[in-house]
PDB file of N, CA and C in Angstrom:
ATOM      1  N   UNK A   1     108.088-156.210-101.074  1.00  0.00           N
ATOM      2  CA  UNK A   1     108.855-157.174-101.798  1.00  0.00           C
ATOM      3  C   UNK A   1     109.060-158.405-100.924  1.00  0.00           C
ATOM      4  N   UNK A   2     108.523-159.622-101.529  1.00  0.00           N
ATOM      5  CA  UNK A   2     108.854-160.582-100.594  1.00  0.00           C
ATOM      6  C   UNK A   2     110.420-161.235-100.411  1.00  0.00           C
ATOM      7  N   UNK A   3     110.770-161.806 -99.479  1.00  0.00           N
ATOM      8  CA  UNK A   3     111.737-162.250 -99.270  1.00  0.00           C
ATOM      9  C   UNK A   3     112.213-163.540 -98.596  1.00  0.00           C
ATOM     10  N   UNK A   4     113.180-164.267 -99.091  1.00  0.00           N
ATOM     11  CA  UNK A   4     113.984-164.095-100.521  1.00  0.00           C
ATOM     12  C   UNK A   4     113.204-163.480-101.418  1.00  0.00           C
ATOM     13  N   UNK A   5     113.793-163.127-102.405  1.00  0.00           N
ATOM     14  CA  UNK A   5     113.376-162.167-103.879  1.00  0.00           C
ATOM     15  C   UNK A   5     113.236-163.750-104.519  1.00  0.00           C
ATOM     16  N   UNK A   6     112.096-163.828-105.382  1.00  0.00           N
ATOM     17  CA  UNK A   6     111.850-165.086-106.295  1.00  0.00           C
ATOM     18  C   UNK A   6     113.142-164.708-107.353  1.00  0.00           C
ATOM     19  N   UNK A   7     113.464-166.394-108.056  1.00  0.00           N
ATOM     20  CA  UNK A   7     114.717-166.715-109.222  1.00  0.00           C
ATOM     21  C   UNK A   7     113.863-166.133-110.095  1.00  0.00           C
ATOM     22  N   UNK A   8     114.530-165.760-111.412  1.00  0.00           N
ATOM     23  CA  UNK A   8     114.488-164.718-112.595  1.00  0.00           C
ATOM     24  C   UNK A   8     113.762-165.704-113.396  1.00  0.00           C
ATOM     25  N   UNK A   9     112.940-165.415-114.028  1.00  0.00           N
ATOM     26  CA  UNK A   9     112.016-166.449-115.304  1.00  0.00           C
ATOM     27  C   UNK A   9     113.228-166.627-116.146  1.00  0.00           C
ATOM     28  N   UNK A  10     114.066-165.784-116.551  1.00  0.00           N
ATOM     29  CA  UNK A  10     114.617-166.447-117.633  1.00  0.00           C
ATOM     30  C   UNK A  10     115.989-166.513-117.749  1.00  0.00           C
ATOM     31  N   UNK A  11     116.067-166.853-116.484  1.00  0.00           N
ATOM     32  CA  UNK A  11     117.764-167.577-115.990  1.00  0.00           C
ATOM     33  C   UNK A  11     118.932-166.507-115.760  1.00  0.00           C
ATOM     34  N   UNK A  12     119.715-166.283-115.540  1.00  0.00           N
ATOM     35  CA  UNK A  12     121.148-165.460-114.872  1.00  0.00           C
ATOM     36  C   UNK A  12     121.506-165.180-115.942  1.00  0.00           C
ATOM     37  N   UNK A  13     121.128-165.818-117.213  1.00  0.00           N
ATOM     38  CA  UNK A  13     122.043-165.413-118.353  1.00  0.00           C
ATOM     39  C   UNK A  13     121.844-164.588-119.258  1.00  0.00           C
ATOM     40  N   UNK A  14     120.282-164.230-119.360  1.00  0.00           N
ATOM     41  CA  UNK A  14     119.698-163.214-120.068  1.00  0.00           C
ATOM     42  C   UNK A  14     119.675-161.476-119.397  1.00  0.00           C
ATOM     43  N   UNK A  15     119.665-160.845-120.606  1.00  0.00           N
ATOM     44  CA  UNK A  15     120.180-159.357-120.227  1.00  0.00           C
ATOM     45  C   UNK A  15     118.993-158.640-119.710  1.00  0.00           C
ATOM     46  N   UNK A  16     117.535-159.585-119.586  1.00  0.00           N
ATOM     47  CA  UNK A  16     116.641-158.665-119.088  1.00  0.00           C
ATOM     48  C   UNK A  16     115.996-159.839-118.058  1.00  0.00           C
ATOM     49  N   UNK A  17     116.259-158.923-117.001  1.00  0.00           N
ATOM     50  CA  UNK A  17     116.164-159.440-115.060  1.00  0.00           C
ATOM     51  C   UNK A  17     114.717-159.415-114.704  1.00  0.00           C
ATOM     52  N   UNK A  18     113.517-160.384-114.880  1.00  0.00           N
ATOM     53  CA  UNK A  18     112.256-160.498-115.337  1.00  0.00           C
ATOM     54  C   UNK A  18     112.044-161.191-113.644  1.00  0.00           C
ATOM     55  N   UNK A  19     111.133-161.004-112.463  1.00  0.00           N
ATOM     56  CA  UNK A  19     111.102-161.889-111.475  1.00  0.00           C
ATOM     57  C   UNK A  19     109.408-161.528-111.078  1.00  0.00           C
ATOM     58  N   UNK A  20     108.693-162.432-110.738  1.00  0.00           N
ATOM     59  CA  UNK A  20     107.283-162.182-110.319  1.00  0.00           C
ATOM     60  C   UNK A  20     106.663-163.265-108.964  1.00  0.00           C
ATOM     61  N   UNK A  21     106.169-162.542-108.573  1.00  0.00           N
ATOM     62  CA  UNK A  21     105.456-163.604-107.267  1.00  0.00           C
ATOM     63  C   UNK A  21     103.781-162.811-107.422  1.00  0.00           C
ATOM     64  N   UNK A  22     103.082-163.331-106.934  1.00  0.00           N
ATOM     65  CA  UNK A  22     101.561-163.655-106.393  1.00  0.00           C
ATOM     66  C   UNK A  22     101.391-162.395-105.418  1.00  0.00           C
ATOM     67  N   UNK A  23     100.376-161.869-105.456  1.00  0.00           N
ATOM     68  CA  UNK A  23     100.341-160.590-104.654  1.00  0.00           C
ATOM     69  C   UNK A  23      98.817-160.809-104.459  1.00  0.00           C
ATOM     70  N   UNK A  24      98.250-161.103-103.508  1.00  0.00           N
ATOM     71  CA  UNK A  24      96.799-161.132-102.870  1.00  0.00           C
ATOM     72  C   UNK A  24      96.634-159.956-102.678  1.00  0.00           C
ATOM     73  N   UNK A  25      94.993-159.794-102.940  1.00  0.00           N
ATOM     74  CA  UNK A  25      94.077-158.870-103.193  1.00  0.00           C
ATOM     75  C   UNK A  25      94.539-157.667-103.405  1.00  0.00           C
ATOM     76  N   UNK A  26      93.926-157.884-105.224  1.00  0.00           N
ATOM     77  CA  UNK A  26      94.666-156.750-105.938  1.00  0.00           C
ATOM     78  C   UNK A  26      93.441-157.258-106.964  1.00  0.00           C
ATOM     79  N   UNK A  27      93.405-156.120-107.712  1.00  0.00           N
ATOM     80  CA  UNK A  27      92.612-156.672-109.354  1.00  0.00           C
ATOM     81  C   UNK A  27      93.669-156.852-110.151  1.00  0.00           C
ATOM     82  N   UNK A  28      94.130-157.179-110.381  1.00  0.00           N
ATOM     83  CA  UNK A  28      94.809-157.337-111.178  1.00  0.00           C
ATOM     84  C   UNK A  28      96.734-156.977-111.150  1.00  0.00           C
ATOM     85  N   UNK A  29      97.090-157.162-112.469  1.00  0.00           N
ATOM     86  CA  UNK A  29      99.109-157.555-112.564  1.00  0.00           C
ATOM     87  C   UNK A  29      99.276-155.908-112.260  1.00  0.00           C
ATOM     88  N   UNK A  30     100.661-156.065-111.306  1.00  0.00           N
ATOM     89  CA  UNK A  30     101.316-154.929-110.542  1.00  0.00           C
ATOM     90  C   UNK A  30     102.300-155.038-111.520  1.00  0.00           C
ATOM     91  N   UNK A  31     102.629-153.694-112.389  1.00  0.00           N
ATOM     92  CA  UNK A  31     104.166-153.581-113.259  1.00  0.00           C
ATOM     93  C   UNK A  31     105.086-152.728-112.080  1.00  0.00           C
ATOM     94  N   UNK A  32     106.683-153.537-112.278  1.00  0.00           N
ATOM     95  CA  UNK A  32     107.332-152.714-111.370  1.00  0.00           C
ATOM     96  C   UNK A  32     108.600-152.255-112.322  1.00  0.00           C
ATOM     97  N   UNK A  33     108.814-151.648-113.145  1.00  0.00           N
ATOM     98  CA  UNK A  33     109.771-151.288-113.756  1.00  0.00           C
ATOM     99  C   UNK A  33     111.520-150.367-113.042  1.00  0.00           C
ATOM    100  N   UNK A  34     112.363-151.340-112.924  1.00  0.00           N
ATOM    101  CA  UNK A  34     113.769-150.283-112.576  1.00  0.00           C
ATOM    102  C   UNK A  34     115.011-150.016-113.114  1.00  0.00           C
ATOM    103  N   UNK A  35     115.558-149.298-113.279  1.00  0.00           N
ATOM    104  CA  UNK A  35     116.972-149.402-114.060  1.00  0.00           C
ATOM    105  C   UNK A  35     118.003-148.128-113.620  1.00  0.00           C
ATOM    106  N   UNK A  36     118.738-149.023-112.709  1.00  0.00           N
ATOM    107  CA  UNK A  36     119.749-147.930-112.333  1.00  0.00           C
ATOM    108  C   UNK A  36     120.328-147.131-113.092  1.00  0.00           C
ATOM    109  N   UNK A  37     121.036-146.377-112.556  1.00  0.00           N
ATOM    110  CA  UNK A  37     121.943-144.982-113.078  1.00  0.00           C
ATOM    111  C   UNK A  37     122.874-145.955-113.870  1.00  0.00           C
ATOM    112  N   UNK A  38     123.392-147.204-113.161  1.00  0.00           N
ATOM    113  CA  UNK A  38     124.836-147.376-114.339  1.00  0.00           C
ATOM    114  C   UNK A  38     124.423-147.449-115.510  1.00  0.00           C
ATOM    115  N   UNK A  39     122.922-148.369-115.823  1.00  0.00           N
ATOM    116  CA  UNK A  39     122.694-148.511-117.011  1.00  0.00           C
ATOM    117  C   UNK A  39     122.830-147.919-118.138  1.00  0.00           C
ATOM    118  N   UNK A  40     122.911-146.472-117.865  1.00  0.00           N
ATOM    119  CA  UNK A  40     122.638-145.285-118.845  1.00  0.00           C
ATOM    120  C   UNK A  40     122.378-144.001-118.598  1.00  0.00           C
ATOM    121  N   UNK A  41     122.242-143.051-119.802  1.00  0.00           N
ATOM    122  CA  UNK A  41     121.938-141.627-119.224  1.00  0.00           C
ATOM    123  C   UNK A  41     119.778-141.827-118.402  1.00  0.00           C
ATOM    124  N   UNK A  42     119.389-140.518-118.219  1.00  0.00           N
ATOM    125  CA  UNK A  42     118.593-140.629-117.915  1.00  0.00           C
ATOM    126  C   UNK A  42     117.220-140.965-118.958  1.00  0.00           C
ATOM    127  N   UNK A  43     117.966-140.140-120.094  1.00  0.00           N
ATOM    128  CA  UNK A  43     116.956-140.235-120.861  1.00  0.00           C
ATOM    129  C   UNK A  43     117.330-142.443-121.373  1.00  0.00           C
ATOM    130  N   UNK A  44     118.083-142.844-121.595  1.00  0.00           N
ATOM    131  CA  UNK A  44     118.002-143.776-121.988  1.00  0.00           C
ATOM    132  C   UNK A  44     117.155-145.193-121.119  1.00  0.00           C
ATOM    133  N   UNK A  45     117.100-144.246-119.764  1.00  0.00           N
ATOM    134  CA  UNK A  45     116.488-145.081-118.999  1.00  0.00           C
ATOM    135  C   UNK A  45     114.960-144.879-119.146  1.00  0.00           C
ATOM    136  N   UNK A  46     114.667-143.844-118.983  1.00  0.00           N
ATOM    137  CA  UNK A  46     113.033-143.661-119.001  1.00  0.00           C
ATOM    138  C   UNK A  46     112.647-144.227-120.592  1.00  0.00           C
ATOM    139  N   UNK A  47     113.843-143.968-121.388  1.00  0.00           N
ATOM    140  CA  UNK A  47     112.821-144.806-122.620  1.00  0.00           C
ATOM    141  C   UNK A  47     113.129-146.076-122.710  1.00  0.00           C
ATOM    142  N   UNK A  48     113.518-147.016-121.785  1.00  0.00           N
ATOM    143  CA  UNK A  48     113.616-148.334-121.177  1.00  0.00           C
ATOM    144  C   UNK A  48     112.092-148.965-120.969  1.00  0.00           C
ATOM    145  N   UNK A  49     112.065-147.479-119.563  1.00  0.00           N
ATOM    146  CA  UNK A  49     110.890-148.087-118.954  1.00  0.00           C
ATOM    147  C   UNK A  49     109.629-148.017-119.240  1.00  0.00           C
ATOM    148  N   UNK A  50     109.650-147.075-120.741  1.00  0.00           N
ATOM    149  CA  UNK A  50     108.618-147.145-121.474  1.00  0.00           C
ATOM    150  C   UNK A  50     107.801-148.019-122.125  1.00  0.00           C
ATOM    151  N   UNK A  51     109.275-148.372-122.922  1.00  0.00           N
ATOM    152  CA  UNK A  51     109.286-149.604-124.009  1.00  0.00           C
ATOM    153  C   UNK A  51     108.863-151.096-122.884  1.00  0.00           C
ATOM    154  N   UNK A  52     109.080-151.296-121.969  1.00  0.00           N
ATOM    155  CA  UNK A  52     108.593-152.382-120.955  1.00  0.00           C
ATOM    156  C   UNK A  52     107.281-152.166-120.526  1.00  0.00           C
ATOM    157  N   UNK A  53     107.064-150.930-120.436  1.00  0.00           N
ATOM    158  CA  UNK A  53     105.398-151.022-119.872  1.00  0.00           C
ATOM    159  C   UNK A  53     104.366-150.957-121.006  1.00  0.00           C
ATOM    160  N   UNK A  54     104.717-150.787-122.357  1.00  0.00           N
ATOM    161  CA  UNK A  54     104.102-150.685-123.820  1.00  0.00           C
ATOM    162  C   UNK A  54     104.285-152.193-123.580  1.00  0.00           C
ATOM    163  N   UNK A  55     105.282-153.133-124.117  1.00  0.00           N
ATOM    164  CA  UNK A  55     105.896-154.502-124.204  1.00  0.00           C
ATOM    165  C   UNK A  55     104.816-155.386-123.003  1.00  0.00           C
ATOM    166  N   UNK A  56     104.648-154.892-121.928  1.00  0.00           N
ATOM    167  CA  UNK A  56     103.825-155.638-120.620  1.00  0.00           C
ATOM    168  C   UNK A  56     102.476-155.297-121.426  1.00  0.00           C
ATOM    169  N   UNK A  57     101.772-154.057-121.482  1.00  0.00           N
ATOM    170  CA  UNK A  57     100.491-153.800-122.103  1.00  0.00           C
ATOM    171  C   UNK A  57      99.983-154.441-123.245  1.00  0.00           C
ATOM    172  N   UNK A  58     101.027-154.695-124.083  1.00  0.00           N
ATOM    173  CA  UNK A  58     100.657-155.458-125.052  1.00  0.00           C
ATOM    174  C   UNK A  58     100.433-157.203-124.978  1.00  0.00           C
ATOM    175  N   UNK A  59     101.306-157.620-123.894  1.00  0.00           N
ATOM    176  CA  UNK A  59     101.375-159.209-123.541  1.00  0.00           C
ATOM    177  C   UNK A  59     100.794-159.298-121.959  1.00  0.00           C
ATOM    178  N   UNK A  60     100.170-158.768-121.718  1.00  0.00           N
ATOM    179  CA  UNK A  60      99.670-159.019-120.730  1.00  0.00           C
ATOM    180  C   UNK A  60      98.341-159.624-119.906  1.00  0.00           C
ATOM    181  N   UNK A  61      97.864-159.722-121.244  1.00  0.00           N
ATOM    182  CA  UNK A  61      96.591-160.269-121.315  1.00  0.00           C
ATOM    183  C   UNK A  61      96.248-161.862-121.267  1.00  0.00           C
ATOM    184  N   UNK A  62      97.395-162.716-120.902  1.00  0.00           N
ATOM    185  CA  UNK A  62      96.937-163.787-119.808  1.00  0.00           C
ATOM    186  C   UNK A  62      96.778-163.881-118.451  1.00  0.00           C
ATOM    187  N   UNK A  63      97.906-162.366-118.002  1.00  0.00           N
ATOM    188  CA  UNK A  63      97.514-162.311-116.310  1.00  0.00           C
ATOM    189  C   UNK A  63      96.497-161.413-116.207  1.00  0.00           C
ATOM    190  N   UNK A  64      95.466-160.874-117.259  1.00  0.00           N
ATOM    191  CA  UNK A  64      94.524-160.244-116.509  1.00  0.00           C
ATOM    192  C   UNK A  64      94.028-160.705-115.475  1.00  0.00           C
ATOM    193  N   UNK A  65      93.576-160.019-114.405  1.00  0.00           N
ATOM    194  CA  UNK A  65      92.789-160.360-113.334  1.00  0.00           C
ATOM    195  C   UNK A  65      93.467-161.105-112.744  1.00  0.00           C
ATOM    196  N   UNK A  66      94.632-161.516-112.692  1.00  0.00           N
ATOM    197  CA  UNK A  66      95.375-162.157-111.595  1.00  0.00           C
ATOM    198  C   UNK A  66      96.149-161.008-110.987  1.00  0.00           C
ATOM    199  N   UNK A  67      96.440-161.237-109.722  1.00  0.00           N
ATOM    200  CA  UNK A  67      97.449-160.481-108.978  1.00  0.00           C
ATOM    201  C   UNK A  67      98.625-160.835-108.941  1.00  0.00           C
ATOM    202  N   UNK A  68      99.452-160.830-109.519  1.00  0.00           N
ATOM    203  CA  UNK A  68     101.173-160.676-109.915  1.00  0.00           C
ATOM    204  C   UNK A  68     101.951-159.488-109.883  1.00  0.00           C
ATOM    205  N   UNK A  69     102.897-159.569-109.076  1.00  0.00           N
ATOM    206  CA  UNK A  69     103.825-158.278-109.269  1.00  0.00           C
ATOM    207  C   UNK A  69     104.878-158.996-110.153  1.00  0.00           C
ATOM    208  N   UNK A  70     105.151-158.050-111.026  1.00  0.00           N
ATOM    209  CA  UNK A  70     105.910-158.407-112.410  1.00  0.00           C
ATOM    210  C   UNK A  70     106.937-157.535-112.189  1.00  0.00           C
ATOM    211  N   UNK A  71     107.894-157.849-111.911  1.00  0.00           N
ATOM    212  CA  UNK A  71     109.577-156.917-111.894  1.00  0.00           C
ATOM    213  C   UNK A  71     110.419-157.034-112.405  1.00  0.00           C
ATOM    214  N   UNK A  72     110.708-156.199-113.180  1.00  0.00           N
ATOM    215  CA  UNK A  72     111.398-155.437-114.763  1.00  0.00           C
ATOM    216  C   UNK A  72     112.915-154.718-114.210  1.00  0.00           C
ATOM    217  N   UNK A  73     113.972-155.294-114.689  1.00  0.00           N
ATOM    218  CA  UNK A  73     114.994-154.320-114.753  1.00  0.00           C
ATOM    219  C   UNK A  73     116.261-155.142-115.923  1.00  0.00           C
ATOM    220  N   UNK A  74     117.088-154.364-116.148  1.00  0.00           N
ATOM    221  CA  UNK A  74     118.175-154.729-117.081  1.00  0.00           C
ATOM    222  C   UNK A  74     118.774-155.678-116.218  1.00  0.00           C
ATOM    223  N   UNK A  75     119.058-156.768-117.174  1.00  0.00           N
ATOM    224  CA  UNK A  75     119.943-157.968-116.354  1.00  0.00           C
ATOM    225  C   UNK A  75     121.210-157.668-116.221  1.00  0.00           C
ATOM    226  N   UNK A  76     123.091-158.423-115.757  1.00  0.00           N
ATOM    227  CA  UNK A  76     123.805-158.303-115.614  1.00  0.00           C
ATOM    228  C   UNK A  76     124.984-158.158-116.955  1.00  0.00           C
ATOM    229  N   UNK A  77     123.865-158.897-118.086  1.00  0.00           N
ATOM    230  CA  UNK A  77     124.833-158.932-119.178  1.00  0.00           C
ATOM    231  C   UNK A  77     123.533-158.172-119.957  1.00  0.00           C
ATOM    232  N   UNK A  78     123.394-156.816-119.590  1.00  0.00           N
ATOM    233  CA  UNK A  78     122.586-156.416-120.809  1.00  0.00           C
ATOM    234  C   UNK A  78     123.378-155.325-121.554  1.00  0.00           C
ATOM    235  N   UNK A  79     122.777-155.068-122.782  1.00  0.00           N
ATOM    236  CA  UNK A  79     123.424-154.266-123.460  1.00  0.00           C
ATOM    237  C   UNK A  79     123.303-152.699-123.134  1.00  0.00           C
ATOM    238  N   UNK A  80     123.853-151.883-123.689  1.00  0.00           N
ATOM    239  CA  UNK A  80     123.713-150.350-123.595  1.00  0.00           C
ATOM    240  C   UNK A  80     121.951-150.229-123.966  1.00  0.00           C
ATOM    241  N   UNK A  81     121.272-149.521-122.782  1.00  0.00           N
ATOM    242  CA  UNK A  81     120.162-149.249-123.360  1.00  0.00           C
ATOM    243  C   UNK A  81     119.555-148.470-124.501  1.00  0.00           C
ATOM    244  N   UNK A  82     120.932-147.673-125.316  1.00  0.00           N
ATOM    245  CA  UNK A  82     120.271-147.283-126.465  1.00  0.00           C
ATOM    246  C   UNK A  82     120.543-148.377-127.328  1.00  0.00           C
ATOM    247  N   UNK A  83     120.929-149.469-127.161  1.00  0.00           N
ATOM    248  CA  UNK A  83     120.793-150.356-127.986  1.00  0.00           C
ATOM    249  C   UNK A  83     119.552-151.282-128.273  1.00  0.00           C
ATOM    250  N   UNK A  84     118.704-151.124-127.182  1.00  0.00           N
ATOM    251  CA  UNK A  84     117.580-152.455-127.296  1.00  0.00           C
ATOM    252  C   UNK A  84     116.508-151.952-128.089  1.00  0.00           C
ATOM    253  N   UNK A  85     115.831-152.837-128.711  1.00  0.00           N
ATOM    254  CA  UNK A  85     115.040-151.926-129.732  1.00  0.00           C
ATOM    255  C   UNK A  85     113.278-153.011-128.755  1.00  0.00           C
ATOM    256  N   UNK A  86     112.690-152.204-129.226  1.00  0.00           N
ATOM    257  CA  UNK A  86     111.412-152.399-128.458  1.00  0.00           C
ATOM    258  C   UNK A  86     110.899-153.932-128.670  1.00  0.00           C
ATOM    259  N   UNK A  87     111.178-154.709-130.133  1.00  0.00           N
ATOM    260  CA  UNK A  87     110.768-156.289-130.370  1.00  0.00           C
ATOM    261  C   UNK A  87     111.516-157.118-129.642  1.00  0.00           C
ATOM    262  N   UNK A  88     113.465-156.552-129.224  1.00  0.00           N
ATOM    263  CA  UNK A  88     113.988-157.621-128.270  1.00  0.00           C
ATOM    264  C   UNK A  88     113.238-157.893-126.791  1.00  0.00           C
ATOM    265  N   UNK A  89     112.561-156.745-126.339  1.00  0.00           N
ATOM    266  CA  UNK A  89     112.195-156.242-124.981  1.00  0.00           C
ATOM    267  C   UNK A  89     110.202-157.044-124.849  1.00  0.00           C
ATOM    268  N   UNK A  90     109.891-156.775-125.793  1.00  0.00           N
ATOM    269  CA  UNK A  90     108.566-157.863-126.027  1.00  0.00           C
ATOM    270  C   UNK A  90     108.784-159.091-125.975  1.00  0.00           C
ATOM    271  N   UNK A  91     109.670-159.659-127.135  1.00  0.00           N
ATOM    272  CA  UNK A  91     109.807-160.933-127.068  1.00  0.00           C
ATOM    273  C   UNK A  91     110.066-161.951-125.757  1.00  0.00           C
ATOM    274  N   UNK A  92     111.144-161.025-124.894  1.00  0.00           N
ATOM    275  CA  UNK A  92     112.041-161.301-123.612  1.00  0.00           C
ATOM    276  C   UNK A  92     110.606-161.206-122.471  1.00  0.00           C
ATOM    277  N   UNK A  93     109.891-160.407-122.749  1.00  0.00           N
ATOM    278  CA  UNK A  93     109.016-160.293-121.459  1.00  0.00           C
ATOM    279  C   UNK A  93     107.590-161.235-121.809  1.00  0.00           C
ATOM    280  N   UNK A  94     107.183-161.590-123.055  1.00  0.00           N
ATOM    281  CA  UNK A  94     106.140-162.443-123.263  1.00  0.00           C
ATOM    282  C   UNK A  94     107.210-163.756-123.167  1.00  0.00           C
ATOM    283  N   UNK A  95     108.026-164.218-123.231  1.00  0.00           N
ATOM    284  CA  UNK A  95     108.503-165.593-122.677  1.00  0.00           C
ATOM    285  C   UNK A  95     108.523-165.438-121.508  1.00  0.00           C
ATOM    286  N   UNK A  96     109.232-164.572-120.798  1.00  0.00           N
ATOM    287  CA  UNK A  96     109.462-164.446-119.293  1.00  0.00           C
ATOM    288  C   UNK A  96     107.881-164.651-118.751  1.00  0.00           C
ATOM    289  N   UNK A  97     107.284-164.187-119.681  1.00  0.00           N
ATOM    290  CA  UNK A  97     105.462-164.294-118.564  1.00  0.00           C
ATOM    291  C   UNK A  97     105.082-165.644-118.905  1.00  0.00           C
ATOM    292  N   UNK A  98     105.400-166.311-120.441  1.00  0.00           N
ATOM    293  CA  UNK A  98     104.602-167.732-120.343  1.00  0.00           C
ATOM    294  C   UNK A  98     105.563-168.666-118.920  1.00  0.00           C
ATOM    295  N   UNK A  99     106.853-168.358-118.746  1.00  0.00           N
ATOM    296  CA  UNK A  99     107.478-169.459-117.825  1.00  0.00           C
ATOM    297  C   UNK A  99     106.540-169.111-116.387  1.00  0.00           C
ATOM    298  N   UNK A 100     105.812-168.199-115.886  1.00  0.00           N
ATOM    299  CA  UNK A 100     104.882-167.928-114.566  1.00  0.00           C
ATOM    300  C   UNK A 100     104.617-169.262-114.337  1.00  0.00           C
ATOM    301  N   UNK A 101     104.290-169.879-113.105  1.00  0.00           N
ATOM    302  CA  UNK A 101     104.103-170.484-112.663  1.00  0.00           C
ATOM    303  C   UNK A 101     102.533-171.042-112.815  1.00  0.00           C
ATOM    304  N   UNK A 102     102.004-172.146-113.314  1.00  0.00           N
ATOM    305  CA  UNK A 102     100.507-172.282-113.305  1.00  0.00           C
ATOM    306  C   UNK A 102      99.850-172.413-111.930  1.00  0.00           C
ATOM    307  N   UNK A 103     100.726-173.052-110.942  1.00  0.00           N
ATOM    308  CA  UNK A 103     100.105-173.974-109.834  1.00  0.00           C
ATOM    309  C   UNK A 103     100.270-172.413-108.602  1.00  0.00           C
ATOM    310  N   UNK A 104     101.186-171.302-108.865  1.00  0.00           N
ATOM    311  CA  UNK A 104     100.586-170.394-107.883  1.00  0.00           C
ATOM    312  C   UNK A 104      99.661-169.282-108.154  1.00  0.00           C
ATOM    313  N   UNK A 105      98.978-169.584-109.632  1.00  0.00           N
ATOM    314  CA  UNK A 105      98.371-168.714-109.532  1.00  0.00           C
ATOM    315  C   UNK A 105      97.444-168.327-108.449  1.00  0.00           C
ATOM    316  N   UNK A 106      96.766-167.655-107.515  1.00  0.00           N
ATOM    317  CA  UNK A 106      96.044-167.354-106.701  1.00  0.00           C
ATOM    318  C   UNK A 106      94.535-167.382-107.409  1.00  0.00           C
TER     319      UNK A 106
END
């Protein structure tokens, strides 16, 4: 993880904590999915990190072949994770990927 940790694509205020940097020689986008214990029971978490790596698989197909680590976790104001339904969690992560940066791509 580099450090400082890169600012969040889609600002302090949104409930899903989206952050990515450039990762040399790699084939391709690194998914890093996390979500602590407060968030929820266990099961509500693993079907979090489901619904994000379905949500990445499906929108992910402008960083093919780039090397990006893409890091996924519930933001500070997010809701109960049995609340998010899988279209809020797409929508949130295909904006979060168009704000990527053009000029670092590698």
């Amino acid at each position: 993880m580099p450090t400082p940790l890169p600012r969040p694509l889609l600002g302090q205020s949104s409930w899903l904590d989206v952050r990515a940097w450039p990762l040399p020689a790699t084939e391709g986008p690194l998914l890093l999915v996390t979500s602590p214990r407060k968030t929820g029971s266990a099961v509500q978490r693993n079907r979090f990190r489901r619904q994000v790596r379905m949500a990445f698989l499906a929108g992910s197909e402008p960083l093919r072949g780039q090397p990006w680590v893409v890091w996924v976790r519930p933001g500070r104001s997010a809701p109960p994770l049995d609340t998010i339904c899988f279209q809020d969690i797409e929508s949130q992560l295909r904006l979060a990927l168009r704000r990527l940066p053009a000029s670092d791509t590698p």
